[in-house]
Protein backbone atom coordinates (compact mmCIF):
# COMPACT_ATOMS: atom_id res chain seq x y z
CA UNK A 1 -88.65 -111.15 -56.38
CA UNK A 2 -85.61 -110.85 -54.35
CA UNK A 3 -84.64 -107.46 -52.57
CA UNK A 4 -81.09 -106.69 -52.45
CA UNK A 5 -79.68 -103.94 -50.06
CA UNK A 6 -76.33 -102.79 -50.99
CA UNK A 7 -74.49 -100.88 -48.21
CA UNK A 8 -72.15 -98.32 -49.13
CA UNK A 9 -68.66 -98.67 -48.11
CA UNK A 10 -67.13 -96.55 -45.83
CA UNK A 11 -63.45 -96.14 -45.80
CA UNK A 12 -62.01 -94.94 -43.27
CA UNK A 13 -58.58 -94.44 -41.97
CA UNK A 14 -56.81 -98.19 -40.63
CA UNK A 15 -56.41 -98.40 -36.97
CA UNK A 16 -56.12 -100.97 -34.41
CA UNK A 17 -54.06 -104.69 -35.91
CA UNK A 18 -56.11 -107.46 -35.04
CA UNK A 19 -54.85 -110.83 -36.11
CA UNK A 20 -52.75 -109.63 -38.26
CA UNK A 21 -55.47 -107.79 -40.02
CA UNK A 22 -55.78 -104.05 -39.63
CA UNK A 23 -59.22 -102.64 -39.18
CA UNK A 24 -60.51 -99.41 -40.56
CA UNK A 25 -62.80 -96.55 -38.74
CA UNK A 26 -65.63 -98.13 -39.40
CA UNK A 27 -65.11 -102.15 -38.82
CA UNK A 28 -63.91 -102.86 -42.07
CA UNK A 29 -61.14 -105.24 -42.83
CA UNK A 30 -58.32 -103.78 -44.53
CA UNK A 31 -57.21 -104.67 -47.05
CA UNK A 32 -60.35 -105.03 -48.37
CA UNK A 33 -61.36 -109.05 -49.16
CA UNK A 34 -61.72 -109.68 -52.77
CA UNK A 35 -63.97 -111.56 -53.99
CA UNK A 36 -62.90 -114.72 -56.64
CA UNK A 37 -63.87 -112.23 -59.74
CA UNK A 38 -62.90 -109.02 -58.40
CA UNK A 39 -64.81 -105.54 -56.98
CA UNK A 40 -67.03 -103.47 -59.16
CA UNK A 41 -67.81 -99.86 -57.18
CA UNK A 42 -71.08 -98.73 -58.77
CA UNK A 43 -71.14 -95.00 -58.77
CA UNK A 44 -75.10 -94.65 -58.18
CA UNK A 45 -76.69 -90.81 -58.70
CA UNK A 46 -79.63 -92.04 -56.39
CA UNK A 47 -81.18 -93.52 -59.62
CA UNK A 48 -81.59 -96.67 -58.10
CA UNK A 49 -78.76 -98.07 -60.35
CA UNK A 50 -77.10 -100.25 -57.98
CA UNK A 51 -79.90 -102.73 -57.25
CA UNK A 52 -80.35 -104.16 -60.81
CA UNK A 53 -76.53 -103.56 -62.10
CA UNK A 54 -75.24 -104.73 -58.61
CA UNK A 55 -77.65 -107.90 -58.65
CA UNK A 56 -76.37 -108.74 -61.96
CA UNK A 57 -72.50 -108.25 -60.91
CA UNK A 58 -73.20 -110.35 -57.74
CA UNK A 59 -74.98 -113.00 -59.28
CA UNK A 60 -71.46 -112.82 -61.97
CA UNK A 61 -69.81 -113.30 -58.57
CA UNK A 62 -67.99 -109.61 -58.26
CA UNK A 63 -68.02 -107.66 -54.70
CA UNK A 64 -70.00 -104.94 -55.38
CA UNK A 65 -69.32 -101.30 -54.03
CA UNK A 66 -71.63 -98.59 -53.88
CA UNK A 67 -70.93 -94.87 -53.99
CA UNK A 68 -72.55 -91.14 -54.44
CA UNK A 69 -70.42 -89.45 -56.72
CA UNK A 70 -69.01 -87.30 -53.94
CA UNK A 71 -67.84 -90.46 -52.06
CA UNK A 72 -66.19 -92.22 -55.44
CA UNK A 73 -62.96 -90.23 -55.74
CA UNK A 74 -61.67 -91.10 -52.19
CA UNK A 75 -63.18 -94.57 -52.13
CA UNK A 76 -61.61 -95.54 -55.49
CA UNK A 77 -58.24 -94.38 -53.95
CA UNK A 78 -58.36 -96.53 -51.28
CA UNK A 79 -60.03 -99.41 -52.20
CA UNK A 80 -58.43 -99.77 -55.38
CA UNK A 81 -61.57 -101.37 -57.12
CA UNK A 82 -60.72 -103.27 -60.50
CA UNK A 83 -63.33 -101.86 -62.58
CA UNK A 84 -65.96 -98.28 -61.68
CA UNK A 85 -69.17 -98.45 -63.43
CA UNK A 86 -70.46 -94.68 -63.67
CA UNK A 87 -74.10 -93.26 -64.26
CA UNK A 88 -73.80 -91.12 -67.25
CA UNK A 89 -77.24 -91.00 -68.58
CA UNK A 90 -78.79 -87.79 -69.17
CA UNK A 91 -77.12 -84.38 -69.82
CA UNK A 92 -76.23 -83.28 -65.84
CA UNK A 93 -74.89 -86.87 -64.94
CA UNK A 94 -72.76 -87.00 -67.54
CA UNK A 95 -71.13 -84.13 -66.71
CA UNK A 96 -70.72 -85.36 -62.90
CA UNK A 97 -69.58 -88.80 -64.54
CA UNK A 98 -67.07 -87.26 -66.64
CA UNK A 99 -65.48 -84.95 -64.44
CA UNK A 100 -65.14 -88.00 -61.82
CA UNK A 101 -63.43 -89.49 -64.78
CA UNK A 102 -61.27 -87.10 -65.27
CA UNK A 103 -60.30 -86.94 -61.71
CA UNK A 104 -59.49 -90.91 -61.64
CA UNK A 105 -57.49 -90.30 -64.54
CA UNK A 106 -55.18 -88.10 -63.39
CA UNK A 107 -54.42 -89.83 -59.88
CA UNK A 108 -51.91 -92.14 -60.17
CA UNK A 109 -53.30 -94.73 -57.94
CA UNK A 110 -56.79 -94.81 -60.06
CA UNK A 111 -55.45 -93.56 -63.22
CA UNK A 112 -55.67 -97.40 -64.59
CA UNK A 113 -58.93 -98.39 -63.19
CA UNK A 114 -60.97 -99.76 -66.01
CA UNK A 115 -64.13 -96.85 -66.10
CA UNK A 116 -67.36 -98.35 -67.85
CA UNK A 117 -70.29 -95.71 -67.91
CA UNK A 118 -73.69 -96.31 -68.56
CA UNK A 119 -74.64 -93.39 -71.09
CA UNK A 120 -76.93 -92.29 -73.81
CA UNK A 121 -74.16 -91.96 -76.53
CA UNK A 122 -72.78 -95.25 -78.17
CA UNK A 123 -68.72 -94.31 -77.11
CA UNK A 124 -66.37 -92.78 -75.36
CA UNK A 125 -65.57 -89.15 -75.59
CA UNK A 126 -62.88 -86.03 -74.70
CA UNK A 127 -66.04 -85.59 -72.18
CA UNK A 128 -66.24 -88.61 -70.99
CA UNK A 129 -62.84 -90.47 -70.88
CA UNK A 130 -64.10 -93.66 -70.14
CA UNK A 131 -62.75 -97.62 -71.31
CA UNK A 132 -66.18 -98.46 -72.39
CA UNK A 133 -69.50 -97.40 -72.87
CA UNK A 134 -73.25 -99.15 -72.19
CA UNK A 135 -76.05 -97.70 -74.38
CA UNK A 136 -79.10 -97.50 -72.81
CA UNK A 137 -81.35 -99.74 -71.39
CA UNK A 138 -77.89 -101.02 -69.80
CA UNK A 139 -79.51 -104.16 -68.36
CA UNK A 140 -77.31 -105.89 -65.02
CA UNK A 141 -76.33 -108.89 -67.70
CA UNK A 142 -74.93 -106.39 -70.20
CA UNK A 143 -72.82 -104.33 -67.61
CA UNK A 144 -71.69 -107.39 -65.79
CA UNK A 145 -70.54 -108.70 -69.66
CA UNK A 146 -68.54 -105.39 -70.44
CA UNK A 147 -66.80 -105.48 -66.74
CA UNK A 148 -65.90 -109.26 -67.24
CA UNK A 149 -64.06 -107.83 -70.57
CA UNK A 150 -61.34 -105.58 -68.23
CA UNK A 151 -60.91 -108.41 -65.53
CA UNK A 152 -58.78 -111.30 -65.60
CA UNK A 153 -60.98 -114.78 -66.00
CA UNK A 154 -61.39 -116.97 -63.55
């Protein structure tokens, strides 16, 4: 079996132009290169989330993202990612997953971001003010499925 490593962004502020194309802090093009179906950032509680969800969005040919949930809020603001996938299983990540929610929803840069959340109820709640919602077991092919339903096809 394969082993993917996914890195997790870092976004810094844009410096030096080079070729026309700025360059962050930390050697990142900016703006960011999309890939042909979008970016996905994967909001990962360290519950090694991101290697079977992010294996399945790759493999659906989407530029995945990772992110604690203290790094989401600023990444989503400046890398503008089409669709967040959030951890929301069990009681204290759902809490985490919908106050980050919440806090994309009222910026108006991320307020439109489509927000899927893996989490143990069936919809979307007051408490967690999400577009969609995976049940549980939330396999890679079922996330990538519900993100393909917010994106453009292409």
């Amino acid at each position: 079996m394969a082993h993917h490593c996914y890195k997790r962004a870092r976004v810094g502020r844009a410096s030096a132009h080079k070729g026309g194309e700025r360059m962050t802090d930390a050697g990142m093009a900016w703006p960011p290169v999309r890939a042909a179906r979008g970016t996905v950032l994967v909001v990962d509680n360290g519950r090694m989330l991101t290697g079977e969800i992010g294996a399945a969005l790759e493999g659906a040919g989407y530029r995945v993202l990772a992110a604690t949930p203290l790094e989401a809020l600023g990444m989503a603001h400046e890398v503008q990612p089409d669709v967040v996938v959030l951890d929301a299983r069990g009681t204290r990540h759902a809490r985490a997953a919908g106050a980050l929610a919440r806090r994309l929803r009222g910026l108006g840069p991320t307020a439109l971001i489509p927000l899927v959340a893996l989490a143990t109820q069936g919809r979307p709640t007051a408490a967690l003010p999400v577009n969609e919602v995976v049940p549980p077991p939330g396999a890679g092919s079922e996330v990538a499925a519900r993100v393909a339903r917010w994106l453009p096809a292409a």
